[in-house]
C-alpha atoms as a PDB file:
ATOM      1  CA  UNK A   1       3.189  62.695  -5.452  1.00  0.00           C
ATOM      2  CA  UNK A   2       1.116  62.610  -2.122  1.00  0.00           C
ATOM      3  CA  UNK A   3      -1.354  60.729  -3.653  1.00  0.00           C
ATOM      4  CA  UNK A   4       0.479  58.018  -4.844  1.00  0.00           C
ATOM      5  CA  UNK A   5       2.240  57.826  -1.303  1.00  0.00           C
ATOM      6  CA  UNK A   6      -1.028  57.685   0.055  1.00  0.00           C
ATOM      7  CA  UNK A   7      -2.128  54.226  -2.442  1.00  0.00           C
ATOM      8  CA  UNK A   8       1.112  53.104  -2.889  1.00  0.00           C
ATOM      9  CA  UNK A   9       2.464  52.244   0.573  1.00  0.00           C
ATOM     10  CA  UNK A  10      -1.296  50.588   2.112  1.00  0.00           C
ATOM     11  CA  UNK A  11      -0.922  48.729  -1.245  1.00  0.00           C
ATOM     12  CA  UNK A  12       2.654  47.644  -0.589  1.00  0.00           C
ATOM     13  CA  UNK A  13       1.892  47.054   2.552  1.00  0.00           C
ATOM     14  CA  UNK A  14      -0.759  45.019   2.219  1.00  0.00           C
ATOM     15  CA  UNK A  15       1.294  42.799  -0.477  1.00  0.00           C
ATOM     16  CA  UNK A  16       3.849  42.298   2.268  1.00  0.00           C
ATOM     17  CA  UNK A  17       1.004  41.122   4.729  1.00  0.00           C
ATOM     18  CA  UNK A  18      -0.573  38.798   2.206  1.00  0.00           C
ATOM     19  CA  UNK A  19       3.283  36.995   1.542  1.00  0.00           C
ATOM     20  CA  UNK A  20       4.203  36.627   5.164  1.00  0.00           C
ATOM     21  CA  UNK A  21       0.551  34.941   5.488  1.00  0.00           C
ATOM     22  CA  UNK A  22       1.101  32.205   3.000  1.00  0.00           C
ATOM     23  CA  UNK A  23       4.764  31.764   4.082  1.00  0.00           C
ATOM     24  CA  UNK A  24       3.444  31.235   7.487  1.00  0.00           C
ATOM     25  CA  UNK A  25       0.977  29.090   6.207  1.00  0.00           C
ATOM     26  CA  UNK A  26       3.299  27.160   4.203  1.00  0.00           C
ATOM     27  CA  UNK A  27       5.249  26.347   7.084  1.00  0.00           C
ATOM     28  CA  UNK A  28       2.796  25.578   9.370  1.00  0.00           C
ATOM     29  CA  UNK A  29       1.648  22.717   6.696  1.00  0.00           C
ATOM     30  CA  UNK A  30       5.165  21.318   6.113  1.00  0.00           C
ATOM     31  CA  UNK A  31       5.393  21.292  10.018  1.00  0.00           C
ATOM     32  CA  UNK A  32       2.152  19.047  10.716  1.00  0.00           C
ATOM     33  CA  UNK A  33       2.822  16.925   7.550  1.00  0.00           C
ATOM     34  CA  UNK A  34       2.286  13.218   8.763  1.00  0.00           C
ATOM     35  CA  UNK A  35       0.426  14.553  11.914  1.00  0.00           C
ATOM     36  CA  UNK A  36      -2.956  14.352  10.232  1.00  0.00           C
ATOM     37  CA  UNK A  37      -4.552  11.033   9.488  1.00  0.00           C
ATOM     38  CA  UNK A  38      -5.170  10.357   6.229  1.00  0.00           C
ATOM     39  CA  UNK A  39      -7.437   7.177   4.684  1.00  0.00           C
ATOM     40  CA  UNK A  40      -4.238   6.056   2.999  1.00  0.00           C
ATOM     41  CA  UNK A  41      -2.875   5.609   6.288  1.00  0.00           C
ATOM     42  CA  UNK A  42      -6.124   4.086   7.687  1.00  0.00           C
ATOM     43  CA  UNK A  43      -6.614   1.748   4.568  1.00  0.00           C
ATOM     44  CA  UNK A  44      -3.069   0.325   5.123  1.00  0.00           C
ATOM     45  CA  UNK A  45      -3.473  -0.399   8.648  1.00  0.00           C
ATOM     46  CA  UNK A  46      -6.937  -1.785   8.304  1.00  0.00           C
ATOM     47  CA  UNK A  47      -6.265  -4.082   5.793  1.00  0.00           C
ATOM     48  CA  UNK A  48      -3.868  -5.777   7.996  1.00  0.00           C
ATOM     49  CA  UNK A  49      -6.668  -6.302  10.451  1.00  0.00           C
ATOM     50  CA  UNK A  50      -8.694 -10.011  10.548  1.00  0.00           C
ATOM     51  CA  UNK A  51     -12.217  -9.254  10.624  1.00  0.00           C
ATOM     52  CA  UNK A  52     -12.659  -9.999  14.147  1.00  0.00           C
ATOM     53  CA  UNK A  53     -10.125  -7.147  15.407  1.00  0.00           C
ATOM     54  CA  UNK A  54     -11.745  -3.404  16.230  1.00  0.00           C
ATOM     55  CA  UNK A  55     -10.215  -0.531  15.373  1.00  0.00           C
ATOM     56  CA  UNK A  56     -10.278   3.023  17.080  1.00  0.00           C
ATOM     57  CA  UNK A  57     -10.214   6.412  14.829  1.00  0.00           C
ATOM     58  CA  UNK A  58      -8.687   9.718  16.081  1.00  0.00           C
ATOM     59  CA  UNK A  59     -11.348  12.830  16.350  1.00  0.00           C
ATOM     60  CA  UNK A  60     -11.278  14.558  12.909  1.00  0.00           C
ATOM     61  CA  UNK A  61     -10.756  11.219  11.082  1.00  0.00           C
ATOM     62  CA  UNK A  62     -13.007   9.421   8.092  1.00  0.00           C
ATOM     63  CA  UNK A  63     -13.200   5.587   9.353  1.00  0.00           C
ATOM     64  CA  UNK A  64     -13.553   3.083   6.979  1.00  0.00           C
ATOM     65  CA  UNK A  65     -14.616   0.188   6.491  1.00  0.00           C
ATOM     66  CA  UNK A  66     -14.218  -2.601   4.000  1.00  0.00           C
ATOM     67  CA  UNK A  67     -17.234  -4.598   2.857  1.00  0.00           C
ATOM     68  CA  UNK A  68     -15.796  -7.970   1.131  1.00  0.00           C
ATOM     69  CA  UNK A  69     -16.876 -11.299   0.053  1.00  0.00           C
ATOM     70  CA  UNK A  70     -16.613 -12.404   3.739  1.00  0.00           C
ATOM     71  CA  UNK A  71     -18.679  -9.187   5.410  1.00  0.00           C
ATOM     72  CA  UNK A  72     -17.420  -6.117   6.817  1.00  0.00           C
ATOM     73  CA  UNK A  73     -13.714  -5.584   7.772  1.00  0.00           C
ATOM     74  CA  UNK A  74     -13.383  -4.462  11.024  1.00  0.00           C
ATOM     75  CA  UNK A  75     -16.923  -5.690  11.889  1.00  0.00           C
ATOM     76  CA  UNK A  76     -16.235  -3.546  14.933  1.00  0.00           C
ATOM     77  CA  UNK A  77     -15.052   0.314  15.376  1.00  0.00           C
ATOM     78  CA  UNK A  78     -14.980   2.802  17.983  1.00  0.00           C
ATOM     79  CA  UNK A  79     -15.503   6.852  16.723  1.00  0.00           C
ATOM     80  CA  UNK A  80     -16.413   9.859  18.813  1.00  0.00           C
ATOM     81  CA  UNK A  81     -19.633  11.820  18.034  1.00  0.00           C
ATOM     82  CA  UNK A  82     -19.295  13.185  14.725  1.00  0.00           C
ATOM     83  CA  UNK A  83     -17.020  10.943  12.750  1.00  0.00           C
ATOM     84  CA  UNK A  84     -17.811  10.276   9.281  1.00  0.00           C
ATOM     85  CA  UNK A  85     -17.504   6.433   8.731  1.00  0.00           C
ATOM     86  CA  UNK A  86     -16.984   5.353   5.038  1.00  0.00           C
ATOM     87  CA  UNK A  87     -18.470   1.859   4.054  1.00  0.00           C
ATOM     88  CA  UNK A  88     -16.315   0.717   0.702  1.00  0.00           C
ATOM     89  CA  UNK A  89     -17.834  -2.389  -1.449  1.00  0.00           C
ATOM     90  CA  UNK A  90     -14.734  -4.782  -2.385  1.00  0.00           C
ATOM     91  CA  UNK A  91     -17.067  -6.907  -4.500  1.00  0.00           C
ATOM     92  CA  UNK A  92     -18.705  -7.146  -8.249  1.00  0.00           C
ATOM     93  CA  UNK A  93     -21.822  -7.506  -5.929  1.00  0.00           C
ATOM     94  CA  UNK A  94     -24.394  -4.889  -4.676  1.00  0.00           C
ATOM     95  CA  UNK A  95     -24.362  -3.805  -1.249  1.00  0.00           C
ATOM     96  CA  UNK A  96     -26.913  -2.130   1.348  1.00  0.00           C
ATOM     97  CA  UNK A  97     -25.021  -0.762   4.779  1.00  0.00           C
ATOM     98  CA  UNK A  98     -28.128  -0.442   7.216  1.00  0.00           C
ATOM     99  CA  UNK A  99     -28.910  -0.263  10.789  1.00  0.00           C
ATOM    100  CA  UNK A 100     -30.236  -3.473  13.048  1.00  0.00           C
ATOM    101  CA  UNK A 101     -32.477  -4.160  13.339  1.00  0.00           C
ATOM    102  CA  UNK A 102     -33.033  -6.460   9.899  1.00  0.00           C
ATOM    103  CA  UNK A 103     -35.254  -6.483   7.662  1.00  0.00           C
ATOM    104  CA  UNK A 104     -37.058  -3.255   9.508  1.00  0.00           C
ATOM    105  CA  UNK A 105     -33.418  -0.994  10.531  1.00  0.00           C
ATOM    106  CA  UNK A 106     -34.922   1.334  12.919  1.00  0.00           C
ATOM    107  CA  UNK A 107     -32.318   1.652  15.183  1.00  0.00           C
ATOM    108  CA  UNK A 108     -30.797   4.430  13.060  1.00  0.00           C
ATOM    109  CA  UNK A 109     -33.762   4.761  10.612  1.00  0.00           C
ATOM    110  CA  UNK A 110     -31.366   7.325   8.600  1.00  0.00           C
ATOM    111  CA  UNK A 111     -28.223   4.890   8.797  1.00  0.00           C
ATOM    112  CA  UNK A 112     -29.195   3.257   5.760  1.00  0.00           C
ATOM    113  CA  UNK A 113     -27.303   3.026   2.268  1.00  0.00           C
ATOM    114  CA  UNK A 114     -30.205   2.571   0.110  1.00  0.00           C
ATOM    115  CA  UNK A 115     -29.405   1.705  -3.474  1.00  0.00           C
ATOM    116  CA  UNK A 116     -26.195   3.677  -3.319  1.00  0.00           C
ATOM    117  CA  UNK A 117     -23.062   0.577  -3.144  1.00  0.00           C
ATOM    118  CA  UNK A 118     -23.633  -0.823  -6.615  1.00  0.00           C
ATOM    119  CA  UNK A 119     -20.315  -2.256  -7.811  1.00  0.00           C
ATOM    120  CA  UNK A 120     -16.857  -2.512  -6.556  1.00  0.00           C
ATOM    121  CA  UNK A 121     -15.139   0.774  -4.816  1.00  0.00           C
ATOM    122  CA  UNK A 122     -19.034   2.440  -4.716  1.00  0.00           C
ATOM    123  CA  UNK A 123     -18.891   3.529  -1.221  1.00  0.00           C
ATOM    124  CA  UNK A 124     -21.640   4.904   1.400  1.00  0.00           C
ATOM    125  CA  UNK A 125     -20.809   7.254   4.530  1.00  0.00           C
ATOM    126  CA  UNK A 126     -22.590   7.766   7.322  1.00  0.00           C
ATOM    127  CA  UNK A 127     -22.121  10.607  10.141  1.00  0.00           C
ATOM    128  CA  UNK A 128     -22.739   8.980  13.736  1.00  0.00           C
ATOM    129  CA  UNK A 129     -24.018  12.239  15.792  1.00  0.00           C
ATOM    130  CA  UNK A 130     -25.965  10.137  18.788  1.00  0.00           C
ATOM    131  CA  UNK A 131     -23.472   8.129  21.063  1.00  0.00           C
ATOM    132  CA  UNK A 132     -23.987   4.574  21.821  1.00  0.00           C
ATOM    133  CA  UNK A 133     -22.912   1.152  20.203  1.00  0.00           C
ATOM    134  CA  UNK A 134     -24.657   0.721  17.120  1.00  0.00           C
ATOM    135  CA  UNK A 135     -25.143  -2.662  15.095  1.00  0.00           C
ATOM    136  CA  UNK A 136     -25.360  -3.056  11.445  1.00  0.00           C
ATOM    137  CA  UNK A 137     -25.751  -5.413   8.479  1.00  0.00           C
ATOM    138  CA  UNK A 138     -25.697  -5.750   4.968  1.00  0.00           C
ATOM    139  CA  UNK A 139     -29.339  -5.638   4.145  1.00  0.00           C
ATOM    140  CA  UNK A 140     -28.662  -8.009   0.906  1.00  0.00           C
ATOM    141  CA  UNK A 141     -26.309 -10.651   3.012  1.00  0.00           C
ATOM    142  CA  UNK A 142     -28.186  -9.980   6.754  1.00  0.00           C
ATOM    143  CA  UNK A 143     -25.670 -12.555   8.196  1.00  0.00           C
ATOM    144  CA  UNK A 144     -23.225  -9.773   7.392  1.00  0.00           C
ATOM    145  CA  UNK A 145     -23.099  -7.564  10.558  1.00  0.00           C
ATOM    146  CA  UNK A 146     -20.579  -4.948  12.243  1.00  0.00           C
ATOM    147  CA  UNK A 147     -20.409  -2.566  15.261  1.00  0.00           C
ATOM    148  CA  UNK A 148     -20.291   0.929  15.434  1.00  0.00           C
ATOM    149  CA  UNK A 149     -19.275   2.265  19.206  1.00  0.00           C
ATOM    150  CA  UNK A 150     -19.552   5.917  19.316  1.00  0.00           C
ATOM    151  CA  UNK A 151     -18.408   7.307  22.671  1.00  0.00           C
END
């Protein structure tokens, strides 16, 4: 009987741990629901946007931005060091996100899409780790260009 007191209550009282985590847990979710930006959120607001507005993301955040028939929407943004910024083609054409300068984009010789934006909702992302204001184009449509400001 000693023995089973001895695996029994660790066991049971381990199970209790291990529910109070995940109620915790569960809470703490339902409590910062809405808190957290999501792309949803992002998409909605930036689609309002003309193309000649900038938009600032929140630390922690994926930015996006639109490429359509008419360029890049916002053609400006402001991140912090480390943001992810996603670059989604609206079009039936192919698309190449790379840095200024054109044809040579050697300003962020990595910043560059390649082959990788195809056809429509094909997207590219790029993680800005150097601060500074950053240009860019579409290296099919060069008189396609946008801003990147990454304090």
């Amino acid at each position: 009987m000693s023995s089973i007191k001895k695996i029994g209550y660790p066991l049971i009282g381990l199970f209790i741990v291990v529910i109070a985590f995940f109620i915790v847990s569960a809470r703490k979710i339902e409590e910062n629901k809405g808190q957290i930006p999501s792309i949803d959120n992002q998409t909605q607001n930036q689609n309002s946007l003309s193309s000649e507005e900038s938009i600032s993301f929140p630390e922690g955040s994926i930015a996006v931005v639109f490429i359509n028939q008419d360029g890049f929407n916002p053609t400006t943004i402001e991140v912090v060091t480390g943001t992810t910024v996603r670059f989604i083609n609206q079009t039936e054409d192919p698309m190449r996100v790379a840095s200024d300068p054109y044809p040579i984009n050697i300003d962020l010789p990595d910043f560059d899409s390649q082959a990788k934006i195809q056809v429509k909702d094909d997207y590219y992302e790029y993680t800005f780790s150097k601060t500074g204001s950053w240009g860019y184009h579409n290296q099919n449509a060069p008189n396609q260009k946008g801003k990147i400001i990454v304090n």
